[in-house]
C-alpha atoms as a PDB file:
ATOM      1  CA  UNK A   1       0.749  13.648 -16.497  1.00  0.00           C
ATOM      2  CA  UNK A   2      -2.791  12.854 -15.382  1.00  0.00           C
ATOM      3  CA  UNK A   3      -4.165  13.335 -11.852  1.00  0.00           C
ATOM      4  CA  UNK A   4      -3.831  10.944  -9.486  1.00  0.00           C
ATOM      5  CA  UNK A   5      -7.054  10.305  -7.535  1.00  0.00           C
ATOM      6  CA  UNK A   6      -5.395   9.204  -3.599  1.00  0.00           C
ATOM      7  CA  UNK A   7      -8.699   8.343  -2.635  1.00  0.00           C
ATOM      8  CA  UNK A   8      -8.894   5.626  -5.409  1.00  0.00           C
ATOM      9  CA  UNK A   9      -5.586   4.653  -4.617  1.00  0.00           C
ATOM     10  CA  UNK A  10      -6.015   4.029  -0.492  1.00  0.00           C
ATOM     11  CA  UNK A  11      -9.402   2.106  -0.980  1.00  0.00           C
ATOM     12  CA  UNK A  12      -7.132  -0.233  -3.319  1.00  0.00           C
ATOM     13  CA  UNK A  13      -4.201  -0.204  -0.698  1.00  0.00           C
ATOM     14  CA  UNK A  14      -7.263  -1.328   1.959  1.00  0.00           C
ATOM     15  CA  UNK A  15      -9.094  -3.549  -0.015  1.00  0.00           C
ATOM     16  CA  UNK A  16      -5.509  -5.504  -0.897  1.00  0.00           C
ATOM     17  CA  UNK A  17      -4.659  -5.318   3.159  1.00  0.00           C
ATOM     18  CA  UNK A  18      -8.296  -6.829   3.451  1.00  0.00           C
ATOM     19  CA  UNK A  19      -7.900  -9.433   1.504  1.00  0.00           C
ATOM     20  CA  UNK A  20      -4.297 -10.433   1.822  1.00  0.00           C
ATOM     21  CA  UNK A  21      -4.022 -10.451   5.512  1.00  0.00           C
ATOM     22  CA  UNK A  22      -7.849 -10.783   6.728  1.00  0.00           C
ATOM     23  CA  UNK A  23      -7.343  -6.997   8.440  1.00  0.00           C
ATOM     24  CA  UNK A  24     -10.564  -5.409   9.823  1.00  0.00           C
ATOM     25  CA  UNK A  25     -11.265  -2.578   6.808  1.00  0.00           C
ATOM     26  CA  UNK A  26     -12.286  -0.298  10.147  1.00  0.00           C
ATOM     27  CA  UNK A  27      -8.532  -0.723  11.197  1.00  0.00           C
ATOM     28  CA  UNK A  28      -7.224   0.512   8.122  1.00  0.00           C
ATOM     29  CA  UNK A  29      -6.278   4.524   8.382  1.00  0.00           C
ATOM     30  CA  UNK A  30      -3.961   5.984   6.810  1.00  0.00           C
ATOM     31  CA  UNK A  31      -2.482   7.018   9.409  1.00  0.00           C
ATOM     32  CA  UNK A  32      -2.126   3.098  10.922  1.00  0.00           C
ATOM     33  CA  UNK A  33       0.960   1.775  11.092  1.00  0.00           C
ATOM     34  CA  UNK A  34       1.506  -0.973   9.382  1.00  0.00           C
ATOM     35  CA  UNK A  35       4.334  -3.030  11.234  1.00  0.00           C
ATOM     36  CA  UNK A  36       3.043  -1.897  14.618  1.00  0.00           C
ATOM     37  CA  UNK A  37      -0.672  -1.285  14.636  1.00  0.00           C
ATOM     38  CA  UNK A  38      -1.505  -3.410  11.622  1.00  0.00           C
ATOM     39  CA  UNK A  39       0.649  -6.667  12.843  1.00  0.00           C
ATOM     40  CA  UNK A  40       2.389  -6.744   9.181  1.00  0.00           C
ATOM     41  CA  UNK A  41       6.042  -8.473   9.216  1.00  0.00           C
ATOM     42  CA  UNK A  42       8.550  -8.043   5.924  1.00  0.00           C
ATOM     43  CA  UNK A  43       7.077 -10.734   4.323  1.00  0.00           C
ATOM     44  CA  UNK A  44       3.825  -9.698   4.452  1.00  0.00           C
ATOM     45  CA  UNK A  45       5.191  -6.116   2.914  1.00  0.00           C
ATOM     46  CA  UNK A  46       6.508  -7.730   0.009  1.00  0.00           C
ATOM     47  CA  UNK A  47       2.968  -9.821  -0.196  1.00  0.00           C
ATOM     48  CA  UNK A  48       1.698  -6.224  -0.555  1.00  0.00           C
ATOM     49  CA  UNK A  49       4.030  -4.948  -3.167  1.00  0.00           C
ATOM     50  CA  UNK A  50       3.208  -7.602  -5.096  1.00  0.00           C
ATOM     51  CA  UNK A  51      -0.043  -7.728  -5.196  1.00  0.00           C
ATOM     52  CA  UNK A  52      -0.106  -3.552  -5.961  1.00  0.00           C
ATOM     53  CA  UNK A  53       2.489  -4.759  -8.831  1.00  0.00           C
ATOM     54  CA  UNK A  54      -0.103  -6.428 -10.547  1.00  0.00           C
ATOM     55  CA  UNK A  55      -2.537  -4.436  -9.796  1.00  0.00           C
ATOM     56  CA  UNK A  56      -0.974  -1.271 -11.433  1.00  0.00           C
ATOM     57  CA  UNK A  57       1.567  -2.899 -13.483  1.00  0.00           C
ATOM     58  CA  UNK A  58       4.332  -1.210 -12.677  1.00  0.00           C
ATOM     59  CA  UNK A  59       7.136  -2.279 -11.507  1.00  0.00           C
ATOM     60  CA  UNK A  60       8.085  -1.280  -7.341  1.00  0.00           C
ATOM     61  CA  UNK A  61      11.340  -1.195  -6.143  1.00  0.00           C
ATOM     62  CA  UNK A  62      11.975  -2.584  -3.183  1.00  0.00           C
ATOM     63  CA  UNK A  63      14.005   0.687  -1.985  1.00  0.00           C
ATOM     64  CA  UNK A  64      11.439   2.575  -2.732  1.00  0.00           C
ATOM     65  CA  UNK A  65       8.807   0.616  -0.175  1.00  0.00           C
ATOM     66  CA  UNK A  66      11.669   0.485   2.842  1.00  0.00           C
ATOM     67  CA  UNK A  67      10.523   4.130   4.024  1.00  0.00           C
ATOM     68  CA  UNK A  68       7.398   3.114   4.077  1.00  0.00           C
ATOM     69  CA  UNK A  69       6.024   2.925   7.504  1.00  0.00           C
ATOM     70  CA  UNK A  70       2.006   3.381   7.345  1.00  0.00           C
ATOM     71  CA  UNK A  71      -0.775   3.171   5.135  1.00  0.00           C
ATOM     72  CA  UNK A  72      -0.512   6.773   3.732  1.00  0.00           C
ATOM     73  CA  UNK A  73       3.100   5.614   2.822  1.00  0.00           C
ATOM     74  CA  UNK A  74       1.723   3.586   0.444  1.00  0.00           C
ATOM     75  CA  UNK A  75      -0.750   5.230  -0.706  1.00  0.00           C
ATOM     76  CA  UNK A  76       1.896   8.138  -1.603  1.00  0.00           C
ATOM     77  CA  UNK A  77       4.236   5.468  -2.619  1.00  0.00           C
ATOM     78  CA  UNK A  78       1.724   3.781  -5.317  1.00  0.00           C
ATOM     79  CA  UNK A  79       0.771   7.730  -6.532  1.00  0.00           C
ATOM     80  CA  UNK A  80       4.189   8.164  -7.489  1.00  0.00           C
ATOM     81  CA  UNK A  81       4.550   5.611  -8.738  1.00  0.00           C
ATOM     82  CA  UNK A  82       1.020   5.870 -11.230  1.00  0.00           C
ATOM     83  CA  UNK A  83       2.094   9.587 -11.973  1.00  0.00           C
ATOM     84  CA  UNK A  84       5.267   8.494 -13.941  1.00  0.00           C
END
């Protein structure tokens, strides 16, 4: 199983938040919440898992993103995911 480097992973998470919804990078913490501080909605959460899709081509389960509820959720979401 090789390391995986969070720190990687969250600048991808914010550059992908950056660019799909035009967030302020200075916003984006990983403790930030995304429905509530960030302004995301459900469709803009499955924007997100698709773009991290095809950016780490693996497949993400929608049950697997419901729990997610800030940036570090993702973050620990898409290490998981990698470390399979």
């Amino acid at each position: 199983m090789t390391e995986v480097n969070k720190a990687e992973i969250f600048e991808q998470v914010r550059d992908a938040l950056v660019e799909l919804f035009e967030l302020d990078p200075a916003d984006i913490i990983p403790e930030a919440k995304l429905y509530e501080e960030l302004d995301l909605d459900s469709i803009d959460a499955v924007d997100l898992v698709v773009h991290l899709q095809n950016t780490t081509g693996k497949k993400i389960k929608p049950e697997e993103f419901k729990s997610v509820r800030s940036v570090q959720d993702v973050v620990d979401a898409v290490a998981d995911l990698l470390a399979v």
